[in-house]
C-alpha atoms as a PDB file:
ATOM      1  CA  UNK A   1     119.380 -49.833  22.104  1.00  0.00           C
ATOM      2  CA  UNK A   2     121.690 -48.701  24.492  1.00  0.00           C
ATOM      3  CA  UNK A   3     123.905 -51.623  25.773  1.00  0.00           C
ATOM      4  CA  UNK A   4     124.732 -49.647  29.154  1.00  0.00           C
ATOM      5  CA  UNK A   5     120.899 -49.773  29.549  1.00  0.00           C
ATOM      6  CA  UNK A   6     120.929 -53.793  29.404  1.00  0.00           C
ATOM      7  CA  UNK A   7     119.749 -55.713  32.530  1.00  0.00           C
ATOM      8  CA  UNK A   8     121.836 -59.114  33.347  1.00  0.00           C
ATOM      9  CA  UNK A   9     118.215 -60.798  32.533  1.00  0.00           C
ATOM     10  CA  UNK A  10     118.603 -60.189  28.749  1.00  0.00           C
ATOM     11  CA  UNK A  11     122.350 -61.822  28.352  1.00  0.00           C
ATOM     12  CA  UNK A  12     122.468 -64.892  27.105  1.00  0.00           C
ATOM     13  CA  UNK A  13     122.051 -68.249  29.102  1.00  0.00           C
ATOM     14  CA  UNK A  14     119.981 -65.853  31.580  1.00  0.00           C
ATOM     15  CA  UNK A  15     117.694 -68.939  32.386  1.00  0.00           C
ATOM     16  CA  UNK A  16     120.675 -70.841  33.259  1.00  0.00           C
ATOM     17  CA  UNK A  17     122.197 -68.361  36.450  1.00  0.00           C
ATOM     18  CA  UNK A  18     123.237 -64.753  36.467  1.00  0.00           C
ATOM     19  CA  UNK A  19     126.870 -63.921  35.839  1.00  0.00           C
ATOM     20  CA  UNK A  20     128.792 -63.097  38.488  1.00  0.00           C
ATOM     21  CA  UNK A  21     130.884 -61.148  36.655  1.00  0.00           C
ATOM     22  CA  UNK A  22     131.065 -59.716  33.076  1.00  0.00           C
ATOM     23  CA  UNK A  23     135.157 -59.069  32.280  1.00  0.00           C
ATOM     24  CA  UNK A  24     136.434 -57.244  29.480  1.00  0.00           C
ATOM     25  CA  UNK A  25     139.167 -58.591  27.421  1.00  0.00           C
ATOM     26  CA  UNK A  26     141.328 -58.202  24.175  1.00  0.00           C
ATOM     27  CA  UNK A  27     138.978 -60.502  22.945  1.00  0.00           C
ATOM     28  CA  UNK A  28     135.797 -59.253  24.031  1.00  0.00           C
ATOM     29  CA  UNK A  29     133.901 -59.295  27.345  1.00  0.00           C
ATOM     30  CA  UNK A  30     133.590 -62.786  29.118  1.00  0.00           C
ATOM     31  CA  UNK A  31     130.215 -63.536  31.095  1.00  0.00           C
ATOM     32  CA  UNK A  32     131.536 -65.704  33.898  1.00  0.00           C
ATOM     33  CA  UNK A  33     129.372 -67.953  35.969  1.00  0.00           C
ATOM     34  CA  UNK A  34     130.084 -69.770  39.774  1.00  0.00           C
ATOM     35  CA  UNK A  35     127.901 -72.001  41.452  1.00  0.00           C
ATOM     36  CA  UNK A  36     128.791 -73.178  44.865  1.00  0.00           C
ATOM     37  CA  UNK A  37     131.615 -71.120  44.705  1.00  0.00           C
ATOM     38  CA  UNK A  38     133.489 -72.342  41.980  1.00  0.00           C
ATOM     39  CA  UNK A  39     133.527 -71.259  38.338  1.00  0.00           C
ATOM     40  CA  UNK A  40     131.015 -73.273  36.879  1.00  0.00           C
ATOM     41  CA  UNK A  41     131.059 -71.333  32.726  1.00  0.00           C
ATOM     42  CA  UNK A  42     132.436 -68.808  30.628  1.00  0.00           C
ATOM     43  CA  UNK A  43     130.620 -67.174  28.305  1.00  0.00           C
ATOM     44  CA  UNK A  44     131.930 -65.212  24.900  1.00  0.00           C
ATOM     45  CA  UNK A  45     129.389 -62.273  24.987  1.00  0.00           C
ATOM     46  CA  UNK A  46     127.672 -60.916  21.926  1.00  0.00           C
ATOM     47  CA  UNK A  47     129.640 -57.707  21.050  1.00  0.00           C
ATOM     48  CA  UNK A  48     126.583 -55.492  21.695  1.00  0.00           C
ATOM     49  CA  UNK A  49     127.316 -56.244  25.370  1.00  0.00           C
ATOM     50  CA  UNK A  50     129.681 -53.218  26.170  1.00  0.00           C
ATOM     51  CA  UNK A  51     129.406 -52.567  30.081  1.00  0.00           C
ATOM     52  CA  UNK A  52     131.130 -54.951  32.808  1.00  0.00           C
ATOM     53  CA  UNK A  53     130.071 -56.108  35.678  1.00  0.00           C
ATOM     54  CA  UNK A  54     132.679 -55.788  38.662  1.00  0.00           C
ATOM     55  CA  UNK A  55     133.222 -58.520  40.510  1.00  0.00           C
ATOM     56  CA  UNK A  56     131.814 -58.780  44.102  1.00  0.00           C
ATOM     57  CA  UNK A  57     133.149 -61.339  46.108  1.00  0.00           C
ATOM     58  CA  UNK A  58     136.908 -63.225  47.003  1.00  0.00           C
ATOM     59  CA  UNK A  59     136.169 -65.887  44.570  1.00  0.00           C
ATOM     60  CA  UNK A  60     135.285 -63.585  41.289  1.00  0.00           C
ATOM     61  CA  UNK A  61     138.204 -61.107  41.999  1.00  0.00           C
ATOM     62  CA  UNK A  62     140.247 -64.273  41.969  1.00  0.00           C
ATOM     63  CA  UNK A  63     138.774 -65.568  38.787  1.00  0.00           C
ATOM     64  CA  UNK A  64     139.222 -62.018  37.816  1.00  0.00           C
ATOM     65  CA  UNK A  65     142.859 -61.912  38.316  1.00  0.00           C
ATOM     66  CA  UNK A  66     143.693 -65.213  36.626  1.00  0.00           C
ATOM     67  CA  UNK A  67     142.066 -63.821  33.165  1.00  0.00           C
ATOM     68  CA  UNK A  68     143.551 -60.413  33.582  1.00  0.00           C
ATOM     69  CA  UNK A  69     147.063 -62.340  34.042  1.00  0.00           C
ATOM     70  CA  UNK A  70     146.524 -64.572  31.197  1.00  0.00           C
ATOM     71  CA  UNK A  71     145.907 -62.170  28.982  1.00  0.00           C
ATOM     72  CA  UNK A  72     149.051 -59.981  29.933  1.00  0.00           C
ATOM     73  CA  UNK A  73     151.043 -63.662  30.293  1.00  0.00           C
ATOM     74  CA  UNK A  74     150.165 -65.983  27.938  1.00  0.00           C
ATOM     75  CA  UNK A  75     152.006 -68.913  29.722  1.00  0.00           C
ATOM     76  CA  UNK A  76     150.501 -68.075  32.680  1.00  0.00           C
ATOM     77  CA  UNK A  77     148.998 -71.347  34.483  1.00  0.00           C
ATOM     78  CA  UNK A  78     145.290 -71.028  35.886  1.00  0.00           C
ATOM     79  CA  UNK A  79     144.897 -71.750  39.837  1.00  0.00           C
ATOM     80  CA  UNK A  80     140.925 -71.707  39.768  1.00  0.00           C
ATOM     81  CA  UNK A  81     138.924 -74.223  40.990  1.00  0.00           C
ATOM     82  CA  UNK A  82     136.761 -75.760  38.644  1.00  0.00           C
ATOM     83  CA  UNK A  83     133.130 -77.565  38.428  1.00  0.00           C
ATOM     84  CA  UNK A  84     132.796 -79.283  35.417  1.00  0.00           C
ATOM     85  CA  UNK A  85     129.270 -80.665  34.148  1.00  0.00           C
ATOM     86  CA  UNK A  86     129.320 -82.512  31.439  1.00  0.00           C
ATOM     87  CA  UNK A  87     129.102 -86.516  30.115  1.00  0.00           C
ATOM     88  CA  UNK A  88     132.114 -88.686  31.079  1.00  0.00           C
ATOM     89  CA  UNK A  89     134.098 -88.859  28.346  1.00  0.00           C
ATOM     90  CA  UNK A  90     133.581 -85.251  27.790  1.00  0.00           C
ATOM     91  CA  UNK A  91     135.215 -84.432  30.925  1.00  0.00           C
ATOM     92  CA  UNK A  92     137.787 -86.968  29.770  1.00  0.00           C
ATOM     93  CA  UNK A  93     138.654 -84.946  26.828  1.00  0.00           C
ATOM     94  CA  UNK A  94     138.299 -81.313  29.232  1.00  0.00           C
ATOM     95  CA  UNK A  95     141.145 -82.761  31.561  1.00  0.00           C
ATOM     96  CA  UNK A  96     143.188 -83.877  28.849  1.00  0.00           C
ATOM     97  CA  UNK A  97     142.890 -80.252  27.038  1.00  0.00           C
ATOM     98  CA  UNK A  98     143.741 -78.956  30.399  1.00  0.00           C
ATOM     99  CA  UNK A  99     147.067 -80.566  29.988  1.00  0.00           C
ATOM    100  CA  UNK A 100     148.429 -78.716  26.561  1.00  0.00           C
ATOM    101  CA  UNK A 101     150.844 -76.238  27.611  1.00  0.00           C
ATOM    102  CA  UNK A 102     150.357 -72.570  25.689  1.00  0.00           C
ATOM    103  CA  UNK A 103     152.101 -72.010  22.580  1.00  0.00           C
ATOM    104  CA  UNK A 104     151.358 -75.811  21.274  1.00  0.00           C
ATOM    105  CA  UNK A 105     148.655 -77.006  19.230  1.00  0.00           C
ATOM    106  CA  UNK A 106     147.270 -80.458  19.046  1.00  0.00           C
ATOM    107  CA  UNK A 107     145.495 -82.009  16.298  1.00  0.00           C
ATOM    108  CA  UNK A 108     141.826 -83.211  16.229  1.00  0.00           C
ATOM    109  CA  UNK A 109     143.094 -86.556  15.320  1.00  0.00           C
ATOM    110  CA  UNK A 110     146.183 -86.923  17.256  1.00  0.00           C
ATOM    111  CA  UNK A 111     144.155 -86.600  20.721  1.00  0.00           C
ATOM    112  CA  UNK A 112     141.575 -88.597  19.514  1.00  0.00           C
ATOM    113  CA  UNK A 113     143.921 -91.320  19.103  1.00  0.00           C
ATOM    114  CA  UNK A 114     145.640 -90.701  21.893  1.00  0.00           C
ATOM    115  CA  UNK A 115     142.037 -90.750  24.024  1.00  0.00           C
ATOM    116  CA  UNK A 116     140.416 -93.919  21.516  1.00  0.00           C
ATOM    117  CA  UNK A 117     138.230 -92.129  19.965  1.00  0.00           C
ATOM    118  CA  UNK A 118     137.369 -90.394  16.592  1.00  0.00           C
ATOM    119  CA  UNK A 119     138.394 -86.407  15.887  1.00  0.00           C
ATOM    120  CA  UNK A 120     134.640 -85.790  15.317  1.00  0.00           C
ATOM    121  CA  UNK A 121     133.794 -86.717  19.224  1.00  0.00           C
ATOM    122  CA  UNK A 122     136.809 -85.047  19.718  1.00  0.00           C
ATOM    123  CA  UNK A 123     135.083 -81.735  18.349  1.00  0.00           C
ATOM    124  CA  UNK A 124     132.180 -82.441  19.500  1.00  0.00           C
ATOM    125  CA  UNK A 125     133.966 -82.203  23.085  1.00  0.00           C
ATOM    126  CA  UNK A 126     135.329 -79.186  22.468  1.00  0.00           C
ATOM    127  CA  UNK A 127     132.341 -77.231  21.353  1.00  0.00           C
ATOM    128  CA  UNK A 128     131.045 -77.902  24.383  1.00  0.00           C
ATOM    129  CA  UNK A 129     133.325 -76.921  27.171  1.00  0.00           C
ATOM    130  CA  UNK A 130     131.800 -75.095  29.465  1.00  0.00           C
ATOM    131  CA  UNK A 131     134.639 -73.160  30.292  1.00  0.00           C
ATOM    132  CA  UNK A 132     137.110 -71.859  27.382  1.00  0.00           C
ATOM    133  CA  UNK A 133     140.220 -69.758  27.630  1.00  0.00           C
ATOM    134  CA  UNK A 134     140.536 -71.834  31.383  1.00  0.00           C
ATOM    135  CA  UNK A 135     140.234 -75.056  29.447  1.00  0.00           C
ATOM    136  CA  UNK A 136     142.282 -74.729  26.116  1.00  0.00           C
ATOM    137  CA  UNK A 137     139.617 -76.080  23.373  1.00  0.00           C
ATOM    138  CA  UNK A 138     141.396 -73.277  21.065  1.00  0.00           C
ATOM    139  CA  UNK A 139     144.583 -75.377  21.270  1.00  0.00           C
ATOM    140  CA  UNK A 140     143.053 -78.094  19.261  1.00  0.00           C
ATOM    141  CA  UNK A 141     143.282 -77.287  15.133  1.00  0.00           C
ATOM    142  CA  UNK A 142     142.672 -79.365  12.068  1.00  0.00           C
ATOM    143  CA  UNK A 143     145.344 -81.000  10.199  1.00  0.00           C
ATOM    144  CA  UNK A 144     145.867 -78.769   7.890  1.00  0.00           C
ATOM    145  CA  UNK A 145     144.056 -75.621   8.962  1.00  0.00           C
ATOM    146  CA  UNK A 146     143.129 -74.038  12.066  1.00  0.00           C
ATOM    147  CA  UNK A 147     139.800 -75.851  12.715  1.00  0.00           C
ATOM    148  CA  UNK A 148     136.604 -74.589  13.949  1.00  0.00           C
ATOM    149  CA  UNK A 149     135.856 -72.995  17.382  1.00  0.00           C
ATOM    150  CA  UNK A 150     132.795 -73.018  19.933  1.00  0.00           C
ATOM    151  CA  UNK A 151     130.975 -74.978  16.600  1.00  0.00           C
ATOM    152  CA  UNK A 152     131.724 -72.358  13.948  1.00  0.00           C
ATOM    153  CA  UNK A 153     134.105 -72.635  11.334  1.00  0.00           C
ATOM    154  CA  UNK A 154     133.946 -68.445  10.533  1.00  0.00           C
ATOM    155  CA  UNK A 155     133.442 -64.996  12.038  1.00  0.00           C
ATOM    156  CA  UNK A 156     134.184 -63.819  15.459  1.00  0.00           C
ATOM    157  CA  UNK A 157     134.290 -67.132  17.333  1.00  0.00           C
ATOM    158  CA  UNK A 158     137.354 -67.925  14.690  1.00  0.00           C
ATOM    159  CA  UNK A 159     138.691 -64.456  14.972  1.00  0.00           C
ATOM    160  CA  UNK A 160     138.993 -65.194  19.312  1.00  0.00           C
ATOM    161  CA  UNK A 161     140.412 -68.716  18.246  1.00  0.00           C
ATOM    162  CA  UNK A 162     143.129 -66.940  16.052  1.00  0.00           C
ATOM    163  CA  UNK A 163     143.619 -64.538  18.828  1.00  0.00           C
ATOM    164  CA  UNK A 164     144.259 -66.787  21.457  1.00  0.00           C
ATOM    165  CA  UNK A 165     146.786 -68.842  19.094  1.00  0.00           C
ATOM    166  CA  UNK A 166     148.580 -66.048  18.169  1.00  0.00           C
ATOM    167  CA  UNK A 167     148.635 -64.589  22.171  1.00  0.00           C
ATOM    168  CA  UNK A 168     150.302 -67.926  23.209  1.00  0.00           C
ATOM    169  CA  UNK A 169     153.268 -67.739  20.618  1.00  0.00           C
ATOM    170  CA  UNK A 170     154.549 -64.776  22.876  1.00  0.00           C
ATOM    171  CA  UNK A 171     157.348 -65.634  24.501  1.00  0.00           C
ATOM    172  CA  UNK A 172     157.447 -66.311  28.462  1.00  0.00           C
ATOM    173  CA  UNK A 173     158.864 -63.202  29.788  1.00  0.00           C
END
């Protein structure tokens, strides 16, 4: 099937709100959702997915902007407003991801300890932020390896984690 002929009611998480805007990116094309104008989710969009969405208002150019930047700057710092929806402590974790600067890594276990609680909640935090690249669940590895990303421990989602890693090492021009 043609991708360019797909309708924004066969993406995924459809049921859940259209996107407002569908981004490319090094690292494939983001599906990005607002809801009472804030961004409310970023989506990594199945590679079949090829066309992009413009954005159409102040908000999405704005959103718009801060990827684009990012991904020229890896340093850069996101100014976007954020709604978060998720349990407690999982916003807990979200706010304290927010605060790892690019270019550093964390362990699993070291912000568990530092937040109480076990590596595994720690993960299972991570896998689901709503909002990745804006909050920096990459930046989180294993001890000794890199760790899993969005709940998979191979493939593409791994590949983006790498990416992202490797994007941050630049140095701050």
């Amino acid at each position: 099937m043609d991708s360019s002929l797909l309708d924004k009611a066969s993406l995924p998480n459809a049921g859940a709100g259209l996107y407002a805007v569908i981004l490319p990116t090094p690292i494939g094309n983001l599906g990005i959702q607002t809801r009472d104008n804030i961004l409310s989710r970023i989506d990594f969009l199945p590679q079949g997915i090829s066309f992009a969405a413009p954005p159409q208002n102040a908000l999405t150019r704005h959103i718009c902007q801060q990827l684009k930047h990012y991904f020229q700057h890896p340093h850069h710092r996101f100014d976007i407003e954020i709604k978060l929806e998720g349990t407690p402590f999982q916003k807990r974790v979200w706010e304290a991801l927010r605060r790892i600067p690019a270019g550093i890594t964390v362990s699993y276990k070291i912000l568990a300890e530092q937040l109480e609680t076990s590596p595994r909640a720690i993960g299972n935090a991570c896998r689901a932020n709503p909002i990745p690249v804006v909050i920096p669940c990459h930046r989180i590895v294993a001890k000794d390896h890199i760790g899993g990303y969005s709940g998979k421990r191979a493939g593409d989602m791994l590949d983006i984690k790498k990416w992202l890693l490797q994007h941050e090492k630049m140095q701050p021009a």
